[in-house]
C-alpha atoms as a PDB file:
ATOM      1  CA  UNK A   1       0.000   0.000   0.000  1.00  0.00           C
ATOM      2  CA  UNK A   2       1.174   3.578  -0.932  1.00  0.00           C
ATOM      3  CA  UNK A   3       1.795   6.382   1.664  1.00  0.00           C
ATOM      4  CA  UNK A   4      -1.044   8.520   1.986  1.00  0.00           C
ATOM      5  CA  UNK A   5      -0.939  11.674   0.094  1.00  0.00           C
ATOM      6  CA  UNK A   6      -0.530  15.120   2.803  1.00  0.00           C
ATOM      7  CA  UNK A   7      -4.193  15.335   1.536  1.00  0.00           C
ATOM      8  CA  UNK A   8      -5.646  12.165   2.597  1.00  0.00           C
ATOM      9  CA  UNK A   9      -4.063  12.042   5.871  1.00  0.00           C
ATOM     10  CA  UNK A  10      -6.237  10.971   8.314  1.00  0.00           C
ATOM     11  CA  UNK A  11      -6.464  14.285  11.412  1.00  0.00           C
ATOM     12  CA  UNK A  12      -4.731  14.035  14.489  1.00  0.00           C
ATOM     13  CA  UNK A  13      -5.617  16.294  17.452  1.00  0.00           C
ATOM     14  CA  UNK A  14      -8.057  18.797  16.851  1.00  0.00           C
ATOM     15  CA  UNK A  15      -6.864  20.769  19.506  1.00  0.00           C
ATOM     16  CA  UNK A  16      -2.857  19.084  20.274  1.00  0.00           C
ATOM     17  CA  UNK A  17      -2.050  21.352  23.206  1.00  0.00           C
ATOM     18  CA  UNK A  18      -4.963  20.280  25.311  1.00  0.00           C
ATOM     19  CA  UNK A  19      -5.519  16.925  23.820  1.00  0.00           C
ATOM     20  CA  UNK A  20      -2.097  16.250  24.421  1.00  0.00           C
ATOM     21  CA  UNK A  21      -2.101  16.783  27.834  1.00  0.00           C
ATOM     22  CA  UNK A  22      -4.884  15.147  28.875  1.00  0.00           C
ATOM     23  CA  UNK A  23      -3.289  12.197  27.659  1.00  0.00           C
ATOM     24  CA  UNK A  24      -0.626  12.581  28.912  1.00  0.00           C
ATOM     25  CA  UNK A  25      -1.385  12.991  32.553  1.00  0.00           C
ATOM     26  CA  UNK A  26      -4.053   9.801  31.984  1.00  0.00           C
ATOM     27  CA  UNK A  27      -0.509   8.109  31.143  1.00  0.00           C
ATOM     28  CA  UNK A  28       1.080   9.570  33.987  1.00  0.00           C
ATOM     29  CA  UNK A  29      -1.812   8.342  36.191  1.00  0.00           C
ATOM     30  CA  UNK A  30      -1.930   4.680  34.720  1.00  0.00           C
ATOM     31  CA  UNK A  31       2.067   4.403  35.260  1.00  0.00           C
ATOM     32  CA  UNK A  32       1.233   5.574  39.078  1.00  0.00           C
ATOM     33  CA  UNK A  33      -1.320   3.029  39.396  1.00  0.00           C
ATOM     34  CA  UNK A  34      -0.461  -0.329  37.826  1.00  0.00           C
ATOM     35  CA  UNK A  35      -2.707  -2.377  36.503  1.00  0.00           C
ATOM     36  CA  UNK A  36      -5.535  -0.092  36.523  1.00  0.00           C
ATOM     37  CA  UNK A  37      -7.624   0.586  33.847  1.00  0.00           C
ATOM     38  CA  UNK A  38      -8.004   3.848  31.966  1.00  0.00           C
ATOM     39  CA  UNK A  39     -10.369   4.772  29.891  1.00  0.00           C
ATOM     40  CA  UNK A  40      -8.889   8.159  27.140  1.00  0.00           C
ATOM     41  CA  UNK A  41     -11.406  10.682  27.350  1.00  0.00           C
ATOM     42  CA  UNK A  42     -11.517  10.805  23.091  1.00  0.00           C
ATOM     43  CA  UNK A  43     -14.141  13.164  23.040  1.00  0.00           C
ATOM     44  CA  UNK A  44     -11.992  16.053  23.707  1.00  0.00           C
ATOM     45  CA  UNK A  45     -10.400  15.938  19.834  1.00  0.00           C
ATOM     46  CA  UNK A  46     -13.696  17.523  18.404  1.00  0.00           C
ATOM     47  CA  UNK A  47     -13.464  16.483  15.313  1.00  0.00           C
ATOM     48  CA  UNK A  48     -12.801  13.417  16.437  1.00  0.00           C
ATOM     49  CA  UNK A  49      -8.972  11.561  15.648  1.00  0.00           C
ATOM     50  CA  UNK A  50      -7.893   9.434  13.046  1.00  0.00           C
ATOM     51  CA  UNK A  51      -7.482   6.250  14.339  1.00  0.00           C
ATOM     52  CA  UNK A  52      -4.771   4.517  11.449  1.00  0.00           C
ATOM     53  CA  UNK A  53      -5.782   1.093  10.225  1.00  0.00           C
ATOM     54  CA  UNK A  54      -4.040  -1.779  12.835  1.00  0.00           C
ATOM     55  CA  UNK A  55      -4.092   0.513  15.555  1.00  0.00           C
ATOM     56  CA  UNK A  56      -6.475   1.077  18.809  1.00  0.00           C
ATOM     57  CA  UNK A  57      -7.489   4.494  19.273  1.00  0.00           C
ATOM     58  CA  UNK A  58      -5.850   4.548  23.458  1.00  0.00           C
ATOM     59  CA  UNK A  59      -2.404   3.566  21.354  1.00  0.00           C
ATOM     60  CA  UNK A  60      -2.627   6.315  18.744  1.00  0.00           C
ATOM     61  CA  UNK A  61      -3.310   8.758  21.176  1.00  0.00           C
ATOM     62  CA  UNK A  62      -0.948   7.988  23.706  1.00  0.00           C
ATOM     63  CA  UNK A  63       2.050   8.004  21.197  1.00  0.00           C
ATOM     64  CA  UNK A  64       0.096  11.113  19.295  1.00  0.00           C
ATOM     65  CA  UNK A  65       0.554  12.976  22.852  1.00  0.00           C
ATOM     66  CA  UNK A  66       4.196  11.921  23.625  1.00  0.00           C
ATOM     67  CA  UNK A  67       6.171  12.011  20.646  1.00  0.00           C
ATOM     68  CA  UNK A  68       8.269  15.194  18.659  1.00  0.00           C
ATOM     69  CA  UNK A  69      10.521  15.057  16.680  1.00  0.00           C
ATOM     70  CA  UNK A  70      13.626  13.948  18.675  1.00  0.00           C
ATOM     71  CA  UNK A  71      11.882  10.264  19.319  1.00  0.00           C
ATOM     72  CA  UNK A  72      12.767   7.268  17.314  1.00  0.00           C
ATOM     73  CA  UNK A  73       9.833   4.956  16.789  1.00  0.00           C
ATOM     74  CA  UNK A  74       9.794   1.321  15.520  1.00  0.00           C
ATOM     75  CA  UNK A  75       6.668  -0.218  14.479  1.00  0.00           C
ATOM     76  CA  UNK A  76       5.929  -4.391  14.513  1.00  0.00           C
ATOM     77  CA  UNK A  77       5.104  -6.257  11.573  1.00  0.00           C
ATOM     78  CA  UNK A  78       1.437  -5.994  12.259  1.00  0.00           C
ATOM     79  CA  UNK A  79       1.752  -2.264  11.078  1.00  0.00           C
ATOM     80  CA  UNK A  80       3.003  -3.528   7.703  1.00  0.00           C
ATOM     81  CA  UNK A  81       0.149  -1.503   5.186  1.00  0.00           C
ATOM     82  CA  UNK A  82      -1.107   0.155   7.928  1.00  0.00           C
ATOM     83  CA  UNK A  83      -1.306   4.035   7.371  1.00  0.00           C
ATOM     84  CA  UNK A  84       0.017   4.321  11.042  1.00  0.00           C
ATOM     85  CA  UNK A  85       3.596   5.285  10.138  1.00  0.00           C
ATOM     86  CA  UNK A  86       3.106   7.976   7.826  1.00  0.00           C
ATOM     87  CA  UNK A  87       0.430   9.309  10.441  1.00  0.00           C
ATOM     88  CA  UNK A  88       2.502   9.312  13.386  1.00  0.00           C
ATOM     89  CA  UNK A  89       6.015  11.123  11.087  1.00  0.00           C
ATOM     90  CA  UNK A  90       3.288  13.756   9.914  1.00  0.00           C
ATOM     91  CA  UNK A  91       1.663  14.591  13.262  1.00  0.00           C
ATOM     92  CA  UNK A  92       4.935  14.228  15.665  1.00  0.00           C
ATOM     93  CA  UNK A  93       7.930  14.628  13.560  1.00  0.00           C
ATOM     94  CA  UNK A  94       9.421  11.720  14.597  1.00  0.00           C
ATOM     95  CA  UNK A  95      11.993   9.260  12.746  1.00  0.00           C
ATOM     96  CA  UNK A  96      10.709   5.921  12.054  1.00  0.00           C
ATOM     97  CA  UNK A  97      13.947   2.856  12.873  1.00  0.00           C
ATOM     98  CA  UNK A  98      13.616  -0.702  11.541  1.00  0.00           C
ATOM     99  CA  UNK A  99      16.004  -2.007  14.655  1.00  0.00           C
ATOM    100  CA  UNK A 100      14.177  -2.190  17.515  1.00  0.00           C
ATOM    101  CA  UNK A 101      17.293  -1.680  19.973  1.00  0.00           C
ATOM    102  CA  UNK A 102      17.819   1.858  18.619  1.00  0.00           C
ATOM    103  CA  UNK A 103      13.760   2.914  19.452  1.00  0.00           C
ATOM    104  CA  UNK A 104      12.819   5.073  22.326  1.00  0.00           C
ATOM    105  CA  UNK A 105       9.373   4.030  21.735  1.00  0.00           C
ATOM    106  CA  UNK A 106       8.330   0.717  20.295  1.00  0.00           C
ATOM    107  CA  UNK A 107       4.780   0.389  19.265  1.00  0.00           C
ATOM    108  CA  UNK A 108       3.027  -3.483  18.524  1.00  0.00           C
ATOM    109  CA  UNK A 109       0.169  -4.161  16.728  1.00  0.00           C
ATOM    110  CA  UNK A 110      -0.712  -7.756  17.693  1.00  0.00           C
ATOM    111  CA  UNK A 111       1.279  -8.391  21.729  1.00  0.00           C
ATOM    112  CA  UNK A 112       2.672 -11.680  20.359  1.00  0.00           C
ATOM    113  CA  UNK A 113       4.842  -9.383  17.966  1.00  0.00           C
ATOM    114  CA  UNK A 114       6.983  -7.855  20.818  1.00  0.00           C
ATOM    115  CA  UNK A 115      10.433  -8.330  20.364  1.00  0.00           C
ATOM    116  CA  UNK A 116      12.760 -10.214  22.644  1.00  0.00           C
ATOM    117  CA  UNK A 117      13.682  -7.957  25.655  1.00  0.00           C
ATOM    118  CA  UNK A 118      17.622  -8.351  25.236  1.00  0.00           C
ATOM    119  CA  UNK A 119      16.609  -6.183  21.841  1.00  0.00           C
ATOM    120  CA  UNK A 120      15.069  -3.222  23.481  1.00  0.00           C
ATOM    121  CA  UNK A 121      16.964  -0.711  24.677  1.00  0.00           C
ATOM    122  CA  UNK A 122      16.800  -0.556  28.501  1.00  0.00           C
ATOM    123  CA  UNK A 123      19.134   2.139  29.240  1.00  0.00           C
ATOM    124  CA  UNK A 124      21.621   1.830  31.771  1.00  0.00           C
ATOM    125  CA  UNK A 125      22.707   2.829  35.415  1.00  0.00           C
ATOM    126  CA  UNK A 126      23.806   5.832  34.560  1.00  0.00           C
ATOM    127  CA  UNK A 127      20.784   7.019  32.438  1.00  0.00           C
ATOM    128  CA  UNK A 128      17.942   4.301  33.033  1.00  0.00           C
ATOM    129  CA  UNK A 129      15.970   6.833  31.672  1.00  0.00           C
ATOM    130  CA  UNK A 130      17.184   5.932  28.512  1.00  0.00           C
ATOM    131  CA  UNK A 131      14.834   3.053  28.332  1.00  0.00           C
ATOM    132  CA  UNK A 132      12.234   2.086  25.147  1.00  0.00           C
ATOM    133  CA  UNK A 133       8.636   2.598  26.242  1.00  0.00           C
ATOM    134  CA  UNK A 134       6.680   0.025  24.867  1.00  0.00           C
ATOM    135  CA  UNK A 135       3.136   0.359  23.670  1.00  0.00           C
ATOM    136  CA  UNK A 136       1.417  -3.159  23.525  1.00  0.00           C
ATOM    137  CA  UNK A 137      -2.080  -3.747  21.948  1.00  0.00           C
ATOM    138  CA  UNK A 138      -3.694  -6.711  23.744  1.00  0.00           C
ATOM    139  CA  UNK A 139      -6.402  -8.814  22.568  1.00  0.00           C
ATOM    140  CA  UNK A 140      -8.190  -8.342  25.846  1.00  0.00           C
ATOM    141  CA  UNK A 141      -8.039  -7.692  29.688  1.00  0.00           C
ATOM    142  CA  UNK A 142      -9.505  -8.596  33.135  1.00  0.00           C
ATOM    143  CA  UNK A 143      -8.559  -7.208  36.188  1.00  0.00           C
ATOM    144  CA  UNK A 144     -10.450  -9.773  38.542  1.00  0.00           C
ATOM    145  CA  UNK A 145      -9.155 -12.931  40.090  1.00  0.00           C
ATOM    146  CA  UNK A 146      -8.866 -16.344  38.204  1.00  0.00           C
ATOM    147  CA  UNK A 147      -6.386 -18.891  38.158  1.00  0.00           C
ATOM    148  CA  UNK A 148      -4.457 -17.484  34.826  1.00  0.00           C
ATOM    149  CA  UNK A 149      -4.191 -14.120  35.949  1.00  0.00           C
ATOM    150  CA  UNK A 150      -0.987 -11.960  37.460  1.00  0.00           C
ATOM    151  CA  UNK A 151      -1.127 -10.763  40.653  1.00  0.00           C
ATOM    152  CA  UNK A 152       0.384  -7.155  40.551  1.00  0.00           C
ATOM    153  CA  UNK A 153       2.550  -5.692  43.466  1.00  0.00           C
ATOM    154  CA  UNK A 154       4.845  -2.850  44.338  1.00  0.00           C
ATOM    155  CA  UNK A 155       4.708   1.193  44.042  1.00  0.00           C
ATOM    156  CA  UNK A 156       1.388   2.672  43.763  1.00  0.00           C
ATOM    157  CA  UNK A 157      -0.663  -0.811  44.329  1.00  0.00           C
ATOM    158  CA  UNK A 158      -2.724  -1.228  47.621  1.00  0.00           C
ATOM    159  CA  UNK A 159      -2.012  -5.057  48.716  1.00  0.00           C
ATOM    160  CA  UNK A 160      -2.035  -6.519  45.157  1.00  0.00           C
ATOM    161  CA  UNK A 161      -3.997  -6.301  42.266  1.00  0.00           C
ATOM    162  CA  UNK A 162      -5.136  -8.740  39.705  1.00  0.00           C
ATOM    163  CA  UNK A 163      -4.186  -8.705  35.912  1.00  0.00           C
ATOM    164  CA  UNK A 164      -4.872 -10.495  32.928  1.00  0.00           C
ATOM    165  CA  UNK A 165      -3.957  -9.686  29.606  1.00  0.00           C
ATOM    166  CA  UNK A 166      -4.594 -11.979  26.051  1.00  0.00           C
ATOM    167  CA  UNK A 167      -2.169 -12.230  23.310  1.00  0.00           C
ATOM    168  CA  UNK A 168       1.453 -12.023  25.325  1.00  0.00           C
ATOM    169  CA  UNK A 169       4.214 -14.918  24.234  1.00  0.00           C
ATOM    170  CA  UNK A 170       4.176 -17.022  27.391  1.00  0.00           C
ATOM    171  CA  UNK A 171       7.428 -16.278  28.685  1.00  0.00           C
ATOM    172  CA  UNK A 172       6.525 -13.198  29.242  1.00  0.00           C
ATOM    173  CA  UNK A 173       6.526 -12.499  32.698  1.00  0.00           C
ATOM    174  CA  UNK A 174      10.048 -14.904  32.954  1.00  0.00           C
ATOM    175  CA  UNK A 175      12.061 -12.110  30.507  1.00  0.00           C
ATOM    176  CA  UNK A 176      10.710  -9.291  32.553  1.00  0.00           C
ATOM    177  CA  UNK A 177      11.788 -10.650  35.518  1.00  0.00           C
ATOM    178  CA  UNK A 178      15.207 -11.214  34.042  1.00  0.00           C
ATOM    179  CA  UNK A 179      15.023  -7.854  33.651  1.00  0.00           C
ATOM    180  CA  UNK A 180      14.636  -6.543  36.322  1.00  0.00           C
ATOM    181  CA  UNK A 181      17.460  -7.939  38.053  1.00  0.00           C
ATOM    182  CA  UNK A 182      19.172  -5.187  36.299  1.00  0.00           C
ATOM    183  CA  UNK A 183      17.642  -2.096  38.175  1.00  0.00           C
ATOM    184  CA  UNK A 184      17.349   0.992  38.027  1.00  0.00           C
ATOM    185  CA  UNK A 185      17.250  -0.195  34.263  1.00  0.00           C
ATOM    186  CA  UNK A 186      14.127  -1.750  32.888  1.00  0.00           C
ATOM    187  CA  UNK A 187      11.332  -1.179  30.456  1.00  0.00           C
ATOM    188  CA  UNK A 188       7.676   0.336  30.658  1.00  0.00           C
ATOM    189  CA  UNK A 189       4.790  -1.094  29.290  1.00  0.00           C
ATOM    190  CA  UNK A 190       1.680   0.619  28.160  1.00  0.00           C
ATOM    191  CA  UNK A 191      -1.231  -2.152  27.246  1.00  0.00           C
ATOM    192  CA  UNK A 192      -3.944  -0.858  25.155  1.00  0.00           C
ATOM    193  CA  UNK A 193      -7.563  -2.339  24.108  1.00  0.00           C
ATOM    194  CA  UNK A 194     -10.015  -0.187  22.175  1.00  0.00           C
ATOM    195  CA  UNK A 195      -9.403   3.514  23.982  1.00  0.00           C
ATOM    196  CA  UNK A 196      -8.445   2.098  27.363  1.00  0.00           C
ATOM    197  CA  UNK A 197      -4.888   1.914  28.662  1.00  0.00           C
ATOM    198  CA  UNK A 198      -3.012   0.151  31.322  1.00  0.00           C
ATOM    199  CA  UNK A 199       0.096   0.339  32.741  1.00  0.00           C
ATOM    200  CA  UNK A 200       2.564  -1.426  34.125  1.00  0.00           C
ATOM    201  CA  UNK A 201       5.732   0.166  35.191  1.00  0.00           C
ATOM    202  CA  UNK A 202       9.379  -1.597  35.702  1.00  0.00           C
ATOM    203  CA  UNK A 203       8.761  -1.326  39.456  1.00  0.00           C
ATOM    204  CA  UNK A 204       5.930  -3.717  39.310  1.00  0.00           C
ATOM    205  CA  UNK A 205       6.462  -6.704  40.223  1.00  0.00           C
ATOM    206  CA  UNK A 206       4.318  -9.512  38.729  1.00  0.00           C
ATOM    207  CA  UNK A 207       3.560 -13.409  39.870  1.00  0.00           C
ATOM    208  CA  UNK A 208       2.388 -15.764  37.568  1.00  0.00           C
END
């Protein structure tokens, strides 16, 4: 499929200052409170957003609100004829990378697509900051107890909380562990589903 000409672009915020930050404190709040659902508040982009083909409207959004132009992005496979790419260069400025380890933010279509952690950057002592953010679409979520769901602990969770999401490799919660042996370095995971968002810091820990 051909890049979309600057005409046919699909919109991105109608109003990017205070779309943006909406979203972005939403993020903020769902990295402060792991596990927890939120649900975007989409109605404030009056007309409403493009939403590219492949991609859940929480995910566009969230990336929509963080990026510029000094991010690197890479995109999985799931993307592939997807308008998503051109949409996110045109609204952000950022610079599209086809090696995952050199992306500040890596975004996944389908969750079994997300690459093997040792291939992500996840900065280092010095600058842990330095870290990809990942943006996972899931194929659903349940936050309520049952005998294949996570139990969540750590900063910002009350006693524990209960997670389930559809579509992640099994291993997993094994590689993030592995990596986690490695802090203050680590990744962060946004999970999206439709326009709701959940997220799960690298101070969470997580039993299978």
């Amino acid at each position: 499929m051909n890049a979309p000409s600057l005409k046919d672009m699909g919109r991105g915020f109608s109003d990017p200052s205070r779309c943006s930050q909406a979203v972005f404190r939403q993020s903020l709040e769902a990295l402060c409170l792991p596990g927890q659902p939120q649900t975007l508040d989409l109605s404030l982009s009056n007309p409403s957003m493009h939403i590219p083909q492949q991609a859940h409207a929480a995910a566009a959004a969230l990336l929509l609100a963080l990026l510029d132009q000094d991010c690197k992005v890479w995109l999985s496979a799931g993307f592939t004829g997807s308008d998503a790419a051109a949409w996110l260069r045109f609204h952000t400025g950022c610079s599209l990378v086809t090696d995952s380890g050199l992306a500040d933010f890596v975004w996944v279509a389908h969750a079994h697509e997300l690459p093997s952690f040792e291939n992500l950057s996840q900065g280092t002592a010095q600058y842990p900051d330095q870290s990809a953010i990942c943006v996972v679409q899931v194929q659903d979520f349940a936050t309520s107890p049952s005998d294949d769901a996570w139990t969540l602990t750590g900063p910002g969770i009350k006693g524990s909380k209960h997670l389930k999401l559809v579509g992640l490799s099994e291993n997993f919660v094994h590689m993030r562990r592995l990596s986690q042996v490695h802090t203050p370095c680590g990744l962060d995971f946004f999970f999206t589903l439709s326009d709701t968002l959940i997220g799960l810091p690298r101070s969470t820990q997580v039993k299978d």
